[in-house]
Protein backbone atom coordinates (compact mmCIF):
# COMPACT_ATOMS: atom_id res chain seq x y z
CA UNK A 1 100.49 159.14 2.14
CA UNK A 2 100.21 156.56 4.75
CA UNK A 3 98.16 154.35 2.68
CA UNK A 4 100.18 154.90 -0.74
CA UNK A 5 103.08 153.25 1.25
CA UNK A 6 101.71 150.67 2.52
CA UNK A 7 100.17 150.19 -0.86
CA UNK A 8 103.41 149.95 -2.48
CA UNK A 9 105.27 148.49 0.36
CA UNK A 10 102.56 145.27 0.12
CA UNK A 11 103.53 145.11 -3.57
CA UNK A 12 107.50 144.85 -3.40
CA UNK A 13 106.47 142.04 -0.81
CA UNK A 14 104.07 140.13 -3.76
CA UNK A 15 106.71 140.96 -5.92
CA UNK A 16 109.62 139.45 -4.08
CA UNK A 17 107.74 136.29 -3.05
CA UNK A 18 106.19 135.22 -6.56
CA UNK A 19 108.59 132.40 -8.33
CA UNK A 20 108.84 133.88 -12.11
CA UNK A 21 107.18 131.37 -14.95
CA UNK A 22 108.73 130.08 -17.21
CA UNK A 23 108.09 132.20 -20.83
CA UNK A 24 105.97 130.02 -23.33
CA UNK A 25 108.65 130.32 -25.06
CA UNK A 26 110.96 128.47 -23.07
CA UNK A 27 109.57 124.86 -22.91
CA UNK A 28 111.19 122.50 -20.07
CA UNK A 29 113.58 120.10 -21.70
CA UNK A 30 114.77 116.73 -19.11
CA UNK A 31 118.25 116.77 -18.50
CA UNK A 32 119.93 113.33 -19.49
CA UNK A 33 120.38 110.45 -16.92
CA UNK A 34 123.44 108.52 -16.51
CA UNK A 35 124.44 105.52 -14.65
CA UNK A 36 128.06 104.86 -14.33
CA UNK A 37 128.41 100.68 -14.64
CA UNK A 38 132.32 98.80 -13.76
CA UNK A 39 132.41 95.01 -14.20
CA UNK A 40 135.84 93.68 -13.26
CA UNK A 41 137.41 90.27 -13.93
CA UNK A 42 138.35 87.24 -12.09
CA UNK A 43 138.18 87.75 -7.96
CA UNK A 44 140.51 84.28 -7.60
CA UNK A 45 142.20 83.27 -3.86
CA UNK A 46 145.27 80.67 -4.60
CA UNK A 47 146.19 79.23 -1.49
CA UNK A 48 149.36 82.32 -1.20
CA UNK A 49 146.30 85.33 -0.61
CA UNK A 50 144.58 83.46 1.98
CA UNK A 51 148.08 83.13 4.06
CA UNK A 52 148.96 86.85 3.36
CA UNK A 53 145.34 87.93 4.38
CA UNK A 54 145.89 86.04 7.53
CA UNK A 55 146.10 87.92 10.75
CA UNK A 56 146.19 86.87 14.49
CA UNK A 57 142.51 87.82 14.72
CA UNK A 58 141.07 86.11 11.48
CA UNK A 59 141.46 87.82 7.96
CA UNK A 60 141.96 91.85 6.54
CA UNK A 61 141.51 92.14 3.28
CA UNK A 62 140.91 95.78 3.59
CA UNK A 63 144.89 96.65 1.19
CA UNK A 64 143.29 94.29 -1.66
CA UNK A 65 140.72 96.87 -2.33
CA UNK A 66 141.63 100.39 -0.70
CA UNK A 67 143.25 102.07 -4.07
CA UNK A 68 139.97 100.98 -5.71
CA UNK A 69 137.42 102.55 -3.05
CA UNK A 70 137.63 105.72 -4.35
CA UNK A 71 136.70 105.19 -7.98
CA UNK A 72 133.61 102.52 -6.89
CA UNK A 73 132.22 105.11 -4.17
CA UNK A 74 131.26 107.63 -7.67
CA UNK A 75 129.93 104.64 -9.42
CA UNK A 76 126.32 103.31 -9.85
CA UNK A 77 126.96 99.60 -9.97
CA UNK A 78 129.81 97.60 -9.67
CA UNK A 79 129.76 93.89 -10.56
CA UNK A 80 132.96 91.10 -10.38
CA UNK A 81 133.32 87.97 -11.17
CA UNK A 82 133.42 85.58 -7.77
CA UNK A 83 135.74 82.63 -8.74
CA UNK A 84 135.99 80.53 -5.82
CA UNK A 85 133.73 79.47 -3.16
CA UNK A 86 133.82 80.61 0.56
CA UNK A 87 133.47 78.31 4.09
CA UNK A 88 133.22 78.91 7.55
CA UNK A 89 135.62 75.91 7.95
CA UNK A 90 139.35 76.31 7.84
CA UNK A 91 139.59 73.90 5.36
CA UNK A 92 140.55 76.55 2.90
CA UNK A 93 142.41 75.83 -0.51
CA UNK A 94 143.40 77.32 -3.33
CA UNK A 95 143.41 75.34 -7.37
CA UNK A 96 142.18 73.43 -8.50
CA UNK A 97 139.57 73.25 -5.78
CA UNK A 98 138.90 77.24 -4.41
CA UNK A 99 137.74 77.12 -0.81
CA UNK A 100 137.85 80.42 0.60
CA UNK A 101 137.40 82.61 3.81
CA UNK A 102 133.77 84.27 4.43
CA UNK A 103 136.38 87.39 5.21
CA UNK A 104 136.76 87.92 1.68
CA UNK A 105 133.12 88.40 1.34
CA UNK A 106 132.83 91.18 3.52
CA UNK A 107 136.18 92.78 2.30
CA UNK A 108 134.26 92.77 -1.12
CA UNK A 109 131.37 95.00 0.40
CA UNK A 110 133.19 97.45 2.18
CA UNK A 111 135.27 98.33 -0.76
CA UNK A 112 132.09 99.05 -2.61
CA UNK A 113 130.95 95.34 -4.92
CA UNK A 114 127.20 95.37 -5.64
CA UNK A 115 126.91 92.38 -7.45
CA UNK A 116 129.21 88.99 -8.13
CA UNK A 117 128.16 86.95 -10.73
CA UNK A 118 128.73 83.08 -9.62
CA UNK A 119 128.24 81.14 -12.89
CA UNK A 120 132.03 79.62 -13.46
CA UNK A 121 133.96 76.40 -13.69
CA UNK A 122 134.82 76.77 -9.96
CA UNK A 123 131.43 77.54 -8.82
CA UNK A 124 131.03 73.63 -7.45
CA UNK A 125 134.32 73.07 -5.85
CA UNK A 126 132.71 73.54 -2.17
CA UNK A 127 129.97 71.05 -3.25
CA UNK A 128 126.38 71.84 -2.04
CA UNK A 129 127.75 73.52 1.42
CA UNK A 130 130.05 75.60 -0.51
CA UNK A 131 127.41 77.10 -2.66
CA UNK A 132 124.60 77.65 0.46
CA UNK A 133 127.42 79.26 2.36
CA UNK A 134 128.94 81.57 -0.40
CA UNK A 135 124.70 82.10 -1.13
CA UNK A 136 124.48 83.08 2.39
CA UNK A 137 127.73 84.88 3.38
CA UNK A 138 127.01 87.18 0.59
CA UNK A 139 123.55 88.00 1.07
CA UNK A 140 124.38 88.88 4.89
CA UNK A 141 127.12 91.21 3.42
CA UNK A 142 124.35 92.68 1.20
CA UNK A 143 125.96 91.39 -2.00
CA UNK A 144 123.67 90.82 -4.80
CA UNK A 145 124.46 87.41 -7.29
CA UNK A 146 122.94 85.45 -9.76
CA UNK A 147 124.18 82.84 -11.67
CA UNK A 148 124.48 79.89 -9.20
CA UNK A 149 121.37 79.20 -6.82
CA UNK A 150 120.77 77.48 -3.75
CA UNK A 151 117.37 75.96 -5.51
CA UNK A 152 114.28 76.41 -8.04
CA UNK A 153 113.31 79.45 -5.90
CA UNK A 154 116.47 81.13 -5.32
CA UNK A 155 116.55 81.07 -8.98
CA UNK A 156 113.28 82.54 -9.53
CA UNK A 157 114.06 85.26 -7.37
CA UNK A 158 117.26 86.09 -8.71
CA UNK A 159 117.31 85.32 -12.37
CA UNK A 160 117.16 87.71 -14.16
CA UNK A 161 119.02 89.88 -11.58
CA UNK A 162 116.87 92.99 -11.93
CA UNK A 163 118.24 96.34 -10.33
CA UNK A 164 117.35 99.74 -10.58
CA UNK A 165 119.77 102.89 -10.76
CA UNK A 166 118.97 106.50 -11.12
CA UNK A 167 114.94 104.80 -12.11
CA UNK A 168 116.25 102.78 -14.76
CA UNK A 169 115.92 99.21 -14.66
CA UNK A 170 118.92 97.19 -15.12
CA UNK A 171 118.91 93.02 -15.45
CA UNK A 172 122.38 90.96 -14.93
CA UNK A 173 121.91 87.85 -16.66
CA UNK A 174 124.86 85.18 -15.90
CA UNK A 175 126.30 82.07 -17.47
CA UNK A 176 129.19 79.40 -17.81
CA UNK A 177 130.61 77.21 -19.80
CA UNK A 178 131.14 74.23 -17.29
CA UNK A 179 131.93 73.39 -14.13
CA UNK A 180 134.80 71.68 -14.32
CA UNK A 181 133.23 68.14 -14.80
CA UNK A 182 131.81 68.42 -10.71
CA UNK A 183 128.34 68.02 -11.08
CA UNK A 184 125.97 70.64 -9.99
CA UNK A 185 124.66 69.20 -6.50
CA UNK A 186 121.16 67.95 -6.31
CA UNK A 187 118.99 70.54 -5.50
CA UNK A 188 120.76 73.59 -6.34
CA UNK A 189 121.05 75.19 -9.76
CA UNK A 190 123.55 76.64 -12.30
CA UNK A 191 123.17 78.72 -15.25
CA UNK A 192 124.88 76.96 -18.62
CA UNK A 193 126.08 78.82 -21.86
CA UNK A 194 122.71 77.88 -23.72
CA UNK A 195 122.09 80.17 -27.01
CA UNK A 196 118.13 79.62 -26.79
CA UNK A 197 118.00 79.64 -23.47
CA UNK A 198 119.42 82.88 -23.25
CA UNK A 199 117.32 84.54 -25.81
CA UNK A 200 114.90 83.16 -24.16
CA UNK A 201 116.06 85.14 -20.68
CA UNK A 202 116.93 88.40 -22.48
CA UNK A 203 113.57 88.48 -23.81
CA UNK A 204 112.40 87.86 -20.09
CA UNK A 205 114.39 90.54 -18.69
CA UNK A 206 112.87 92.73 -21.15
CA UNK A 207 109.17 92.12 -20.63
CA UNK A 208 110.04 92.70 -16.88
CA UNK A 209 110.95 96.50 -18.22
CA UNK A 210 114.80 96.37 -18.93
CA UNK A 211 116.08 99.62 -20.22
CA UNK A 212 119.34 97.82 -20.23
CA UNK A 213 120.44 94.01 -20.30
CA UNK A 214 124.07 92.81 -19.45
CA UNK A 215 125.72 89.72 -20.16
CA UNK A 216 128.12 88.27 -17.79
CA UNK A 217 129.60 85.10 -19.29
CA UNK A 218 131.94 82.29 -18.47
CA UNK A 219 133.88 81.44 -21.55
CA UNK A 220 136.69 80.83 -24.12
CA UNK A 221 139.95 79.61 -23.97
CA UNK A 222 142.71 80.06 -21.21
CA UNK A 223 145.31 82.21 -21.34
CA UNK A 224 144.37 82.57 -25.37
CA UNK A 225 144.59 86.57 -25.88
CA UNK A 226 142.46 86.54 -28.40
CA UNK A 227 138.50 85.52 -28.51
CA UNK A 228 137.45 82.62 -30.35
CA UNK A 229 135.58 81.95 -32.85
CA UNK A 230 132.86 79.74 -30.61
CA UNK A 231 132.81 83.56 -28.35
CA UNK A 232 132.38 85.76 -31.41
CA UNK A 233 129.13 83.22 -32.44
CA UNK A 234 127.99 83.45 -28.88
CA UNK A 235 128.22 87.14 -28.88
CA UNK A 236 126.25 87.76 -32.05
CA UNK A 237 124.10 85.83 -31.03
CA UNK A 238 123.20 87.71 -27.84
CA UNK A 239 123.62 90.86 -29.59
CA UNK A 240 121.19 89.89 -32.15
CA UNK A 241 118.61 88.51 -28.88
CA UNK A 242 118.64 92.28 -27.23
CA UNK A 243 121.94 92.04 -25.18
CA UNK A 244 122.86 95.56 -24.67
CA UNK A 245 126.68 94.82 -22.55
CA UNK A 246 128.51 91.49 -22.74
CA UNK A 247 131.27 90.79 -20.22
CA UNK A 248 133.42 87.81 -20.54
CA UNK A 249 135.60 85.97 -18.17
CA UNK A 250 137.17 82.67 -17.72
CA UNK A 251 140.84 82.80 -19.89
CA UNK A 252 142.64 84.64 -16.98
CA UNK A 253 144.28 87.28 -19.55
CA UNK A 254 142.77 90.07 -21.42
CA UNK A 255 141.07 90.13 -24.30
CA UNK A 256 140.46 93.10 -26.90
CA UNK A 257 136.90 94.59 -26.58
CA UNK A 258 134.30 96.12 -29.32
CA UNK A 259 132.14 98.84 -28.37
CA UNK A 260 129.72 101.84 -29.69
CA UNK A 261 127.35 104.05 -28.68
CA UNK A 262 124.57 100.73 -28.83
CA UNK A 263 126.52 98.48 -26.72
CA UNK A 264 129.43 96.67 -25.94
CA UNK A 265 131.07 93.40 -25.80
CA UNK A 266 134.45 92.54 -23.20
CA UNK A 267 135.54 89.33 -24.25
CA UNK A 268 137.54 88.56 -21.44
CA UNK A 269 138.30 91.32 -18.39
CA UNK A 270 141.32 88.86 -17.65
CA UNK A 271 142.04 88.49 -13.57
CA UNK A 272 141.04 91.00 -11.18
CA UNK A 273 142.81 89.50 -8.47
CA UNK A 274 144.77 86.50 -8.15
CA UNK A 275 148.20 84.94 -6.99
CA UNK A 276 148.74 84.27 -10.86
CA UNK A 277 152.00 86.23 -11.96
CA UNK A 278 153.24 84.96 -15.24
CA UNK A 279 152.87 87.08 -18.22
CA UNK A 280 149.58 88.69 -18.87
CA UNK A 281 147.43 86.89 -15.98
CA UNK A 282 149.22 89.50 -13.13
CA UNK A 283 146.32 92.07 -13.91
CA UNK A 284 143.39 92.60 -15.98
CA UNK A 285 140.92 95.18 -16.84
CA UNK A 286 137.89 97.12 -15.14
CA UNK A 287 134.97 97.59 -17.49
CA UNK A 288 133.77 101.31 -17.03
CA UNK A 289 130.58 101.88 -19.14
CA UNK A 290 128.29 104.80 -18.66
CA UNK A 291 124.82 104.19 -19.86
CA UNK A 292 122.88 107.63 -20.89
CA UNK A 293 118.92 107.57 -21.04
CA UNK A 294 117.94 111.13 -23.09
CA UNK A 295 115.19 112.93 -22.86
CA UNK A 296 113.40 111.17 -25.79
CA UNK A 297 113.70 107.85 -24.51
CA UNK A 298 116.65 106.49 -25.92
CA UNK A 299 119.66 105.12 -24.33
CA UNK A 300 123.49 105.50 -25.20
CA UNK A 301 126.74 103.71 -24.00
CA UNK A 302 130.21 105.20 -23.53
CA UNK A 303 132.85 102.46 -22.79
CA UNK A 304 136.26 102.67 -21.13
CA UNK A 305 138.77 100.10 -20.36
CA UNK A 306 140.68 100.42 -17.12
CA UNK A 307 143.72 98.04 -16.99
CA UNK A 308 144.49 97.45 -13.27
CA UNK A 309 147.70 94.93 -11.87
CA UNK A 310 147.93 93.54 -8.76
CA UNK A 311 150.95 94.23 -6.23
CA UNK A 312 152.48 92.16 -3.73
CA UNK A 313 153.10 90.96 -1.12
CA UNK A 314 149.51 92.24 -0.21
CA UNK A 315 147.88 91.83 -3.54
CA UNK A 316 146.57 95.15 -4.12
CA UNK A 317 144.99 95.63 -6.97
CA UNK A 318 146.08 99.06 -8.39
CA UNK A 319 144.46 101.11 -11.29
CA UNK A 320 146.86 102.57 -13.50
CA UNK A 321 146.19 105.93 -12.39
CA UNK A 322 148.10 104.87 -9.35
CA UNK A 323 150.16 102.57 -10.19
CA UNK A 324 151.73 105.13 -12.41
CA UNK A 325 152.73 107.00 -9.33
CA UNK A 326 154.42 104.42 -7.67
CA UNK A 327 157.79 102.39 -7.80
CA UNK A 328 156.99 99.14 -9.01
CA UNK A 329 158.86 95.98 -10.14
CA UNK A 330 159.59 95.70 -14.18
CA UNK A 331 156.93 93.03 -14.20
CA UNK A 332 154.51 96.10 -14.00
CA UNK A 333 156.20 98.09 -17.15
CA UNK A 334 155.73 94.81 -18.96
CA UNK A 335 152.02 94.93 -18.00
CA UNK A 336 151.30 98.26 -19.28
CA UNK A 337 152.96 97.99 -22.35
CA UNK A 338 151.15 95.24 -23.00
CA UNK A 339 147.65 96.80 -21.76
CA UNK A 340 148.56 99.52 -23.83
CA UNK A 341 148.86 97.39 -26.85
CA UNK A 342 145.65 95.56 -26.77
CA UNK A 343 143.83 98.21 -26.39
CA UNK A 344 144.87 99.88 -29.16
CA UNK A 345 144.06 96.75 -31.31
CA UNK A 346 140.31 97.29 -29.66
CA UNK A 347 140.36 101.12 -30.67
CA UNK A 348 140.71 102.53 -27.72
CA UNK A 349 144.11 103.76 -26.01
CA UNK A 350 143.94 104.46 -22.11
């Protein structure tokens, strides 16, 4: 009797400890992988953000970005547009000629910022110090960039920007337009709005194993509301070279956006944050595009448009998720009836 129960008590034990198989009928099928992507617009500082940033002990940025930190901390990869250039001097100033505090740099990391993207007409205003420092000040922070570049090597390390999230390799390519008639300092580099070129880099990125290729681009008219037709060309174009995202910046109000389940194209995310307050330039949009990889190998793109406005006196940018909770002047009512509006000319209605 003895031995019958230790018998059976040795098999409940076997029993208990073995993991069950899988039936042959039940093959193992991948779940889907997704990486959650926001690009936002213009980060500007006009001369009024640097004196309300000011404290007795330096700089606190920290309002600018706090309703933000929230939605960046559950997102793979977030990516601005840096439109000025920072110093360690206090010979800050605002346009035409952005010199700004290295503060702002380290605001941008604490609230989250991966990468900025440097490639824009303001890019030279600091000369050859201003774009070593910015260079520098941001990789201390642990801010990615590409776009501008301290020299030939910087370049090659940097351009493409390759990245991985969730194992799947992401480039940032980056471009502009001009900048601003200042030439680009001896020695350092910028990247130029070259349709050949750019193929050329796409195809690049690609070889280097690129599930996924963005765009970030420098164009188009100011303050025009629509894209024209020289941005349309330019985005064929790169759609037609392997671009899978293409985010524009440069006319300082928002533009409508196309978009599908292969890719999409932001013609201009309009000002992220600036001391510009007229009509359509006090806010812009956030770029929220989730990339799926499925099991068989093939990748997807979902693509939302976040319109965010910026508050004073402290400039905080605010998603409308909160703004819409808030008391705010009429200038906001105006900007959400007109985010509203353009959006629903793009197909989509946040």
């Amino acid at each position: 009797m003895t031995s019958i129960r230790y018998t059976a008590a040795v098999l409940l034990l076997l029993l208990c400890c073995t993991v069950p198989r899988r039936r042959a009928s039940e093959p193992y099928i991948p779940k889907p992988v997704q990486v959650r992507m926001l690009f936002a617009g213009d980060v500007m500082q006009h001369m009024p953000q640097v004196v309300a940033a000011r404290t007795s002990e330096g700089f606190d940025y920290s309002s600018v970005f706090a309703a933000l930190r929230p939605r960046f901390d559950s997102t793979d990869l977030v990516v601005v547009n840096l439109e000025t250039t920072l110093t360690r001097s206090e010979n800050y100033s605002g346009y035409p000629c952005f010199r700004s505090p290295i503060a702002l740099a380290e605001a941008l990391h604490k609230a989250g910022i991966d990468v900025a993207v440097m490639a824009n007409n303001h890019c030279c205003d600091g000369g050859t110090i201003g774009i070593r420092t910015t260079a520098e000040v941001l990789d201390s922070c642990g801010i990615l960039r590409t776009g501008v570049f301290t020299d030939n090597h910087d370049r090659t390390m940097r351009h493409p920007l390759l990245l991985t999230r969730r194992n799947i390799p992401i480039a940032l390519l980056n471009y502009s337009y001009s900048t601003n008639e200042i030439p680009v300092p001896q020695g350092t580099e910028v990247n130029f709005i070259d349709t050949v070129r750019m193929a050329t880099d796409i195809a690049e990125a690609r070889r280097r194993g690129a599930r996924c290729v963005a765009v970030c681009i420098h164009w188009g008219n100011e303050y025009e509301r629509k894209p024209n037709k020289t941005q349309r060309t330019i985005a064929r174009n790169l759609r037609q070279a392997g671009a899978d995202l293409i985010i524009g910046s440069h006319p300082h109000v928002v533009q409508p956006y196309e978009a599908d389940s292969t890719h999409a194209v932001f013609y201009s995310l309009g000002n992220f944050v600036s001391n510009q307050r007229k009509r359509y330039c006090d806010g812009g949009l956030m770029a929220e595009i989730t990339l799926t990889l499925h099991p068989d190998g093939h990748i997807t793109y979902a693509s939302e448009a976040i319109p965010v406005w910026v508050a004073l006196p402290d400039y905080r940018i605010l998603p409308v998720d909160v703004a819409d909770t808030m008391e705010l002047s009429d200038a906001y009512t105006t900007f959400r009836t007109d985010a509203a509006e353009l959006l629903e000319s793009s197909g989509r209605i946040y």
